[in-house]
C-alpha atoms as a PDB file:
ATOM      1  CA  UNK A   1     -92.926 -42.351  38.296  1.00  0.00           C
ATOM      2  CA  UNK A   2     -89.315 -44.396  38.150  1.00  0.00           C
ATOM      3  CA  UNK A   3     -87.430 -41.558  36.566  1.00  0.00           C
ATOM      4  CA  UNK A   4     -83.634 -42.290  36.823  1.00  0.00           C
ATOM      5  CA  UNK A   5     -84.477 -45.812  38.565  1.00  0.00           C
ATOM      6  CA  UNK A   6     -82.860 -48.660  36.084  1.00  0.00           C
ATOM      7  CA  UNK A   7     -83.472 -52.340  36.422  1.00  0.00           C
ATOM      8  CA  UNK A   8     -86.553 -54.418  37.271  1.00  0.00           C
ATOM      9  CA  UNK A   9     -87.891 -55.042  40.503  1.00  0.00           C
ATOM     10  CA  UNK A  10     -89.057 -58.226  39.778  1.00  0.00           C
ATOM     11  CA  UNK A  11     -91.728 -58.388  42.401  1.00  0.00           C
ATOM     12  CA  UNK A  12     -88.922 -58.875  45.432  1.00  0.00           C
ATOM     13  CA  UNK A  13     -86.966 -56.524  48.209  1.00  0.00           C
ATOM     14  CA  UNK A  14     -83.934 -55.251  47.599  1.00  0.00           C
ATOM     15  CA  UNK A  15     -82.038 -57.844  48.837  1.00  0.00           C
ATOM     16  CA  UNK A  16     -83.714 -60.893  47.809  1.00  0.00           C
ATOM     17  CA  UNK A  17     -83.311 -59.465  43.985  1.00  0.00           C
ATOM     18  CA  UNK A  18     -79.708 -59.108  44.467  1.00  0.00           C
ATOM     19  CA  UNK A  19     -79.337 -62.686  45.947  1.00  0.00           C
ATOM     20  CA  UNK A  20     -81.449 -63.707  42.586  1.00  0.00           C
ATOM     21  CA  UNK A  21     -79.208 -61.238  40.429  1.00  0.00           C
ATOM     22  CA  UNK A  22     -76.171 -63.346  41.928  1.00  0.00           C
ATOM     23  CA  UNK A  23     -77.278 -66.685  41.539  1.00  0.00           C
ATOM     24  CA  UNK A  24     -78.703 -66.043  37.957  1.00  0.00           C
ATOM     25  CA  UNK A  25     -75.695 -64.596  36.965  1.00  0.00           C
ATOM     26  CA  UNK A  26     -73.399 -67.331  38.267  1.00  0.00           C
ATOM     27  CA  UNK A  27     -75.581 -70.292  36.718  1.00  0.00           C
ATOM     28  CA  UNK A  28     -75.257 -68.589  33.175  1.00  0.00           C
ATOM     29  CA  UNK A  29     -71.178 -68.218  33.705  1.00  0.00           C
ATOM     30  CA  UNK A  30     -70.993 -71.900  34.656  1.00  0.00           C
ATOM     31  CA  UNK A  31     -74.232 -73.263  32.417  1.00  0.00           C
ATOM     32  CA  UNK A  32     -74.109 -70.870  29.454  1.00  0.00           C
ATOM     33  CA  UNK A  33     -77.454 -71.285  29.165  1.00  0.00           C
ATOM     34  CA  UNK A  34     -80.492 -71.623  30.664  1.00  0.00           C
ATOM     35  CA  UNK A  35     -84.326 -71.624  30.804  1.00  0.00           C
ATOM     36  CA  UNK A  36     -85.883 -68.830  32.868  1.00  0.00           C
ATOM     37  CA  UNK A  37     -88.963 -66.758  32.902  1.00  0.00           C
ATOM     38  CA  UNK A  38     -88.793 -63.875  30.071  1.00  0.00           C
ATOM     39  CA  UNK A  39     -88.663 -61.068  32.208  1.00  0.00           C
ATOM     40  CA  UNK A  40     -86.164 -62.205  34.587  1.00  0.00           C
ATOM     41  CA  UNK A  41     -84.198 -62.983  31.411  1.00  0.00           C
ATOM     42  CA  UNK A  42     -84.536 -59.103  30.285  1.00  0.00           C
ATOM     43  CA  UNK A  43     -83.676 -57.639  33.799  1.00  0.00           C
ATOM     44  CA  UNK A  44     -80.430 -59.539  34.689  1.00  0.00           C
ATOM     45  CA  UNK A  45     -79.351 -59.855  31.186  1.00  0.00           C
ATOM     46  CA  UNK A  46     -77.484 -56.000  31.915  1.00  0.00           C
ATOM     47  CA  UNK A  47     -75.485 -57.949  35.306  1.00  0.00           C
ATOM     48  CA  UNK A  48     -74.836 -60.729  33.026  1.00  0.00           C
ATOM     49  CA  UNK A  49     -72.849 -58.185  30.413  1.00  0.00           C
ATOM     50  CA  UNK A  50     -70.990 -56.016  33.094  1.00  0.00           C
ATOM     51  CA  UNK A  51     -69.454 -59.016  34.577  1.00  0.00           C
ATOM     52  CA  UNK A  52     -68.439 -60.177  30.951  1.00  0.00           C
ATOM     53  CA  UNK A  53     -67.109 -57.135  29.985  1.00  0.00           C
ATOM     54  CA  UNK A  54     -65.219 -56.806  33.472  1.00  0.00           C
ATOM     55  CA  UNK A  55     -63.176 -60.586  32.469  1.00  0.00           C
ATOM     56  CA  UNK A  56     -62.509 -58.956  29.255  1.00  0.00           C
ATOM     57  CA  UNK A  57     -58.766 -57.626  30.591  1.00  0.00           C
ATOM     58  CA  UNK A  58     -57.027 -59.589  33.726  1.00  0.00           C
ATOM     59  CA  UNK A  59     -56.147 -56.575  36.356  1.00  0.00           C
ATOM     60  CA  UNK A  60     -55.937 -57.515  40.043  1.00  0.00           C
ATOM     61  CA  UNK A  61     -58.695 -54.742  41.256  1.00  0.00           C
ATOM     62  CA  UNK A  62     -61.232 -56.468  37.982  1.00  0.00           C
ATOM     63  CA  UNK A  63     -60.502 -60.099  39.909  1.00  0.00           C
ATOM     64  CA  UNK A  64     -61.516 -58.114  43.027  1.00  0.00           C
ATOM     65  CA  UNK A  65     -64.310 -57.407  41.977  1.00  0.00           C
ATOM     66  CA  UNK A  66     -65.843 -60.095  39.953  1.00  0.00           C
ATOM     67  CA  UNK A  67     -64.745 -62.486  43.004  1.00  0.00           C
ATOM     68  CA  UNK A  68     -66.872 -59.745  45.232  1.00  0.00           C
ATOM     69  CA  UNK A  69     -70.195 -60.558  42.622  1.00  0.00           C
ATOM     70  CA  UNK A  70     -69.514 -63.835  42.232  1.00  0.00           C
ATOM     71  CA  UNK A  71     -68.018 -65.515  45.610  1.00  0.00           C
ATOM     72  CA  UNK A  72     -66.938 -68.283  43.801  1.00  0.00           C
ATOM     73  CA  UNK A  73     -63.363 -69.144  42.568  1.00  0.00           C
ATOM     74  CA  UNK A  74     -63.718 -71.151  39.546  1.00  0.00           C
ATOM     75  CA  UNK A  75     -66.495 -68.944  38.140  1.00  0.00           C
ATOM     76  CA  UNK A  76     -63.636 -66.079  38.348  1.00  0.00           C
ATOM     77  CA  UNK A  77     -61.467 -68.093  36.897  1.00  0.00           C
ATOM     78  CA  UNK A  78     -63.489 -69.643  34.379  1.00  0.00           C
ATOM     79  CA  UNK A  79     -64.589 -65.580  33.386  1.00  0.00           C
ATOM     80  CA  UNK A  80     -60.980 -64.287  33.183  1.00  0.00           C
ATOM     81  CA  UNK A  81     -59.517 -67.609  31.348  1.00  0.00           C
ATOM     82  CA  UNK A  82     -62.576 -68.973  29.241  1.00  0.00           C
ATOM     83  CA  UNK A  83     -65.444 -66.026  28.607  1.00  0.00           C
ATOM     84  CA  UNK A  84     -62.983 -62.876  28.941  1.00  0.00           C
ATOM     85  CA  UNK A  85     -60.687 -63.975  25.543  1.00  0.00           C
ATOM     86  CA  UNK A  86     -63.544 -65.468  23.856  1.00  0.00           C
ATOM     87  CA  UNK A  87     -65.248 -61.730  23.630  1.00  0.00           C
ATOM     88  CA  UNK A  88     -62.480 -59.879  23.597  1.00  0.00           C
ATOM     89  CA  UNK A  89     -62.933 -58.224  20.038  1.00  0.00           C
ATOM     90  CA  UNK A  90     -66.651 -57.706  20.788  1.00  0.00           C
ATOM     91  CA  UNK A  91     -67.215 -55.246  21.877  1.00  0.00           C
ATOM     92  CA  UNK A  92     -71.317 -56.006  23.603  1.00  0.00           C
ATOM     93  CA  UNK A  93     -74.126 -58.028  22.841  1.00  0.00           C
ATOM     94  CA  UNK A  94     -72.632 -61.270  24.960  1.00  0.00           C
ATOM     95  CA  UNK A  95     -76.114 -62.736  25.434  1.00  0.00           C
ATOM     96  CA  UNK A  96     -79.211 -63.597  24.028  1.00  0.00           C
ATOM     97  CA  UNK A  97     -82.160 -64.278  24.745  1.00  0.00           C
ATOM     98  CA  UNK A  98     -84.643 -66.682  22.775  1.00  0.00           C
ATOM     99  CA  UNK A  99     -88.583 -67.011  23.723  1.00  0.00           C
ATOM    100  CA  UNK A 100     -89.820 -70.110  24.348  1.00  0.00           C
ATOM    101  CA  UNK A 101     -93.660 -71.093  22.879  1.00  0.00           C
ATOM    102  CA  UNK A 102     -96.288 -71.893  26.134  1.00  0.00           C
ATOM    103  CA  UNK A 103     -95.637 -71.368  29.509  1.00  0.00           C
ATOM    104  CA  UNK A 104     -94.530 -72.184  32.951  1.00  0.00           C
ATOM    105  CA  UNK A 105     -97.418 -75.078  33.952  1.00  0.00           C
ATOM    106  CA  UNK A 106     -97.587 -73.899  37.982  1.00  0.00           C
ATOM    107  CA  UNK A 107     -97.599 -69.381  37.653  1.00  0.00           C
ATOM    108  CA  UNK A 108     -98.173 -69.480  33.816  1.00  0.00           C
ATOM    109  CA  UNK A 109     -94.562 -67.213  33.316  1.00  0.00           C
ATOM    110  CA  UNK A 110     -93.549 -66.298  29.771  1.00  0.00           C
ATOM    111  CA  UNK A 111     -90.350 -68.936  29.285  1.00  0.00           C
ATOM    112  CA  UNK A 112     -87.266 -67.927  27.594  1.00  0.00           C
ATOM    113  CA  UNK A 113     -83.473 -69.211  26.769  1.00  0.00           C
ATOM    114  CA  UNK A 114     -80.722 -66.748  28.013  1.00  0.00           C
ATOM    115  CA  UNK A 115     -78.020 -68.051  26.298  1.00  0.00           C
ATOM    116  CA  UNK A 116     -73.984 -67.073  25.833  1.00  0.00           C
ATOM    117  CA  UNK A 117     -73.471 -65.900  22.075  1.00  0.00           C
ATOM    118  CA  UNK A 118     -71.510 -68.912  20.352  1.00  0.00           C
ATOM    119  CA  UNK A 119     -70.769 -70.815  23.457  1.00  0.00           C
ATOM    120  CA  UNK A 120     -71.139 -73.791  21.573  1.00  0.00           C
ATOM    121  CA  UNK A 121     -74.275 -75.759  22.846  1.00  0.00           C
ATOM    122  CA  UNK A 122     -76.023 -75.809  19.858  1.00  0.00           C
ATOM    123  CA  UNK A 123     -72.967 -77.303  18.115  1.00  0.00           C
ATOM    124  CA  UNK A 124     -72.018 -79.993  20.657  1.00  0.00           C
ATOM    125  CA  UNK A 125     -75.980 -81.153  20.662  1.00  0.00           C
ATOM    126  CA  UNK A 126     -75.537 -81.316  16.928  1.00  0.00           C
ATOM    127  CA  UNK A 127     -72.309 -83.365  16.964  1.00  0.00           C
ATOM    128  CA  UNK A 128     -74.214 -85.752  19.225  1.00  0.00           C
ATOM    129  CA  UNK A 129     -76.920 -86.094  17.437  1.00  0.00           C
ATOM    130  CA  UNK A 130     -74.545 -86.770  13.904  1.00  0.00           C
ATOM    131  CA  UNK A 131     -72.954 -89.745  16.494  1.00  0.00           C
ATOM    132  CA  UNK A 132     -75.771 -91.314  17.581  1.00  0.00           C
ATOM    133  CA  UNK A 133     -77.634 -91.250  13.382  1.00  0.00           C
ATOM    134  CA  UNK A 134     -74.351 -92.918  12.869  1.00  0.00           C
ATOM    135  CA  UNK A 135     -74.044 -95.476  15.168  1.00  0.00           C
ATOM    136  CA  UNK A 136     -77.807 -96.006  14.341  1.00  0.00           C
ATOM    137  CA  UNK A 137     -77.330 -96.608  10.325  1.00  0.00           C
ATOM    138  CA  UNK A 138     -74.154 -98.965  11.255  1.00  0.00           C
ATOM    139  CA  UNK A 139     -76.492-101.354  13.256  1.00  0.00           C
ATOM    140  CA  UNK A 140     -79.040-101.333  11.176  1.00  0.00           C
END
């Protein structure tokens, strides 16, 4: 039984899952989304929102300790200047997490989109697409 033991194993040791946990979590700080397999997406989704949460007020010891997840400078700085004031007023629920239909051609994983809540994507894929229409119906 895994009473009181939270979190996924995701079919690694201890310390391979938290080399995954940190990589995962820095590629969706700098990306703001990406494609993963669906459970990986559920079990770091939680390290995703504590480090959120933690850029959500600039103290010297909350720098600390992002910078001791993260081991990067301009992911700190991009969490405390860029992700921490966007979700200030909310107050959870940072991420989401959208299946994707078929899966993974080598293993046959479950696919899914972890994304940022309104970082924008969608809206600068839609701006391009308005650009290019345009520039299409002015040549034609």
């Amino acid at each position: 039984m895994r009473h009181r033991n939270a979190g996924k194993k995701l079919g690694r040791n201890p310390s391979h899952r938290r080399a995954t946990t940190r990589n995962f979590v820095r590629a969706v700080i700098r990306e703001e989304r990406i494609i993963t397999t669906l459970e990986k997406a559920k079990g770091l989704r939680r390290a995703v929102e504590k480090l959120i949460t933690l850029g959500k007020s600039k103290t010297l010891a909350r720098i600390r300790r992002a910078y001791a997840q993260l081991q990067d400078r301009d992911l700190v700085r991009k969490l405390f200047a860029e992700l921490g004031p966007r979700y200030a007023s909310r107050p959870g629920g940072y991420t989401r997490i959208l299946r994707l239909h078929g899966y993974r051609i080598g293993d046959g994983g479950s696919r899914a989109i972890l994304e940022l809540v309104d970082n924008g994507v969608l809206a600068k894929k839609l701006a391009q697409a308005a650009e290019s229409s345009a520039a299409a119906e002015t040549k034609g």
